[in-house]
C-alpha atoms as a PDB file:
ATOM      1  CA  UNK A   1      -8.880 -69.482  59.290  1.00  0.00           C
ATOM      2  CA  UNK A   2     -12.787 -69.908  59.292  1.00  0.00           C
ATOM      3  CA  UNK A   3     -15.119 -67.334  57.414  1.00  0.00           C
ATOM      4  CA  UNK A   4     -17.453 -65.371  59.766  1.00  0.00           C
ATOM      5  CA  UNK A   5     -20.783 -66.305  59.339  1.00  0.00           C
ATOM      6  CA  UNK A   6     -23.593 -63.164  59.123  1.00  0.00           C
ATOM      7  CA  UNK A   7     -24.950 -64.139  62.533  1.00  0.00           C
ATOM      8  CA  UNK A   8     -21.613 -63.792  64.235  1.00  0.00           C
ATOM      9  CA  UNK A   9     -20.966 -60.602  62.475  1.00  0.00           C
ATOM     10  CA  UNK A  10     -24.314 -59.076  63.189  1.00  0.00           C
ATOM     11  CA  UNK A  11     -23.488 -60.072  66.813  1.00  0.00           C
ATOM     12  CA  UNK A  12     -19.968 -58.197  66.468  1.00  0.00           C
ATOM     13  CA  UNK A  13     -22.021 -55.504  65.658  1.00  0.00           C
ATOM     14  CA  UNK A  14     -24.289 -55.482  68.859  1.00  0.00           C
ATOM     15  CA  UNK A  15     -21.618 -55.610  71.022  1.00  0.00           C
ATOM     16  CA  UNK A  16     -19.990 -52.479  69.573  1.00  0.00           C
ATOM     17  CA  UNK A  17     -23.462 -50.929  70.173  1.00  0.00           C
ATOM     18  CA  UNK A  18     -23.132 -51.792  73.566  1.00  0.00           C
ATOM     19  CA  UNK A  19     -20.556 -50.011  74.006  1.00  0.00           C
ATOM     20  CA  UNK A  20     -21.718 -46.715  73.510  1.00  0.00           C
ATOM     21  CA  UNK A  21     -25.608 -48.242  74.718  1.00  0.00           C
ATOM     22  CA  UNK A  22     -25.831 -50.795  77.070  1.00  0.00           C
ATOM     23  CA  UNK A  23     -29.785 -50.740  76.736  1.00  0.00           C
ATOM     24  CA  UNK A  24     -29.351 -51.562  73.214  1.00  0.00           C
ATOM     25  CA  UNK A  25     -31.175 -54.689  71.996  1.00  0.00           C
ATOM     26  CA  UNK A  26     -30.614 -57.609  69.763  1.00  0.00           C
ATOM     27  CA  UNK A  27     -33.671 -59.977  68.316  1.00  0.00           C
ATOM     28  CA  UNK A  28     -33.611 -63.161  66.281  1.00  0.00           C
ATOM     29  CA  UNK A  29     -37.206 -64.570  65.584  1.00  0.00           C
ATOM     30  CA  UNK A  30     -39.064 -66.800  63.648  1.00  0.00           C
ATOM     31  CA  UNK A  31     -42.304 -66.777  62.834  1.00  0.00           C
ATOM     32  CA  UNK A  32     -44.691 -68.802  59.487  1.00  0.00           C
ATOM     33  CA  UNK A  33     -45.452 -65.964  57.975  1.00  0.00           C
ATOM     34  CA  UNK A  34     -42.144 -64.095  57.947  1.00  0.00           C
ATOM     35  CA  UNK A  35     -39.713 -66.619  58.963  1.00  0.00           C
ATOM     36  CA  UNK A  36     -36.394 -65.657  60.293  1.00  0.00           C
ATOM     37  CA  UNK A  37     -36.274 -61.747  61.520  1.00  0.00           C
ATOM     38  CA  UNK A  38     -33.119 -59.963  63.000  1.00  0.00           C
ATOM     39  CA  UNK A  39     -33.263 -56.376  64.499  1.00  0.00           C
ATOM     40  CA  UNK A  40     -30.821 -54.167  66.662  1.00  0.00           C
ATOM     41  CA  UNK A  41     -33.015 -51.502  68.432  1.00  0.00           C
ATOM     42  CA  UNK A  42     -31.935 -48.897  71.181  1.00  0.00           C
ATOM     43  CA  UNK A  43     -34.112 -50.370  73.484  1.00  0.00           C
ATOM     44  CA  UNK A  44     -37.021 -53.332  73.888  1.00  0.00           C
ATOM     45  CA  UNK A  45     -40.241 -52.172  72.617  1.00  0.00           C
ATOM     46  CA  UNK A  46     -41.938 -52.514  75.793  1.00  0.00           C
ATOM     47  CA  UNK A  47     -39.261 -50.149  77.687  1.00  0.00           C
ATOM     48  CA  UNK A  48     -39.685 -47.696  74.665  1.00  0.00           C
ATOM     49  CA  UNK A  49     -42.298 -47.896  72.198  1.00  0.00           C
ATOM     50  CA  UNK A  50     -40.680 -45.065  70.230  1.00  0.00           C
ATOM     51  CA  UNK A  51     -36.856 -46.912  70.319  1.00  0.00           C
ATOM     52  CA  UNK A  52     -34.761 -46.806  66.893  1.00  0.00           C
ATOM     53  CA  UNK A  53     -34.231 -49.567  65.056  1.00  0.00           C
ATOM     54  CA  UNK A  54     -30.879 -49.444  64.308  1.00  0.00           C
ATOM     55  CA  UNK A  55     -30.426 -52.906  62.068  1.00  0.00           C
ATOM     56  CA  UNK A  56     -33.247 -55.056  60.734  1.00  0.00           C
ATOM     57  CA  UNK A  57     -33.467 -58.140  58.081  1.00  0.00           C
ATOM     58  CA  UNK A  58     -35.711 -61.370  57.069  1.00  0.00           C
ATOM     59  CA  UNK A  59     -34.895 -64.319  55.081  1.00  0.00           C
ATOM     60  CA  UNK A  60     -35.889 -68.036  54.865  1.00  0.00           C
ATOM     61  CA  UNK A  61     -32.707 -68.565  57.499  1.00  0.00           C
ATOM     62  CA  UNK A  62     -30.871 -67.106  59.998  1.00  0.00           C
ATOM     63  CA  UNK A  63     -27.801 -66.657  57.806  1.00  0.00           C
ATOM     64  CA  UNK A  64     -30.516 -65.142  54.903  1.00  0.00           C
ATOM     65  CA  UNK A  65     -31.957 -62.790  57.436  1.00  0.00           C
ATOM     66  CA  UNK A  66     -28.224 -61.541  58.863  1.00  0.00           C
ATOM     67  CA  UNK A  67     -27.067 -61.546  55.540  1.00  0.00           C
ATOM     68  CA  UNK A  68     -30.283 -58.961  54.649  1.00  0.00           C
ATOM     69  CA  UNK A  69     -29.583 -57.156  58.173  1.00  0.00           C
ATOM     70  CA  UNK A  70     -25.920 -56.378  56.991  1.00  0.00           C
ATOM     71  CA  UNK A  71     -26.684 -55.146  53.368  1.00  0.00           C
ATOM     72  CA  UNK A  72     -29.532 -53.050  54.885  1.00  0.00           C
ATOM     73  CA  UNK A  73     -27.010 -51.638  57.610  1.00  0.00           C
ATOM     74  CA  UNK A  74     -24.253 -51.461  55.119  1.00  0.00           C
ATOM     75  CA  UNK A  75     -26.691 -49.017  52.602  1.00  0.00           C
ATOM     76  CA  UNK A  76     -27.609 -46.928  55.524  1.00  0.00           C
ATOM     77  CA  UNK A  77     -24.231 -45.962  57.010  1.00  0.00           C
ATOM     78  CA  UNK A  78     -22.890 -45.340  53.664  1.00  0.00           C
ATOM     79  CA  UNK A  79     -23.554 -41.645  53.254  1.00  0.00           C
END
């Protein structure tokens, strides 16, 4: 049986958002300066400039920037 990478598992975790939010919203960028970003929102910014980000991480990869998404989300749902 194969490990789950951090992109599949930050992908498990959108679609259990969507569940409960179908408007909810899943990002993977890139850009020079920051390199890989990953965010789960409630909504797109441009349907609501005041939506939640819900998950959020950077790295040098994807994997690096799901694996900073998860410990992020991991902290914050731990009461």
């Amino acid at each position: 049986m194969t490990e789950q990478t951090n992109l599949s598992k930050v992908l498990a975790i959108h679609e259990f958002l969507l569940l409960s939010n179908p408007y909810c919203y899943f990002e993977l960028a890139y850009t020079r300066t920051t390199e890989w970003m990953v965010w789960i929102c409630t909504k797109p910014h441009e349907v609501d400039p005041n939506r939640k980000v819900l998950l959020r991480g950077q790295g040098s990869t994807p994997e690096e920037a799901c694996e900073n998404a998860l410990n992020n989300y991991d902290q914050e749902q731990t009461p």
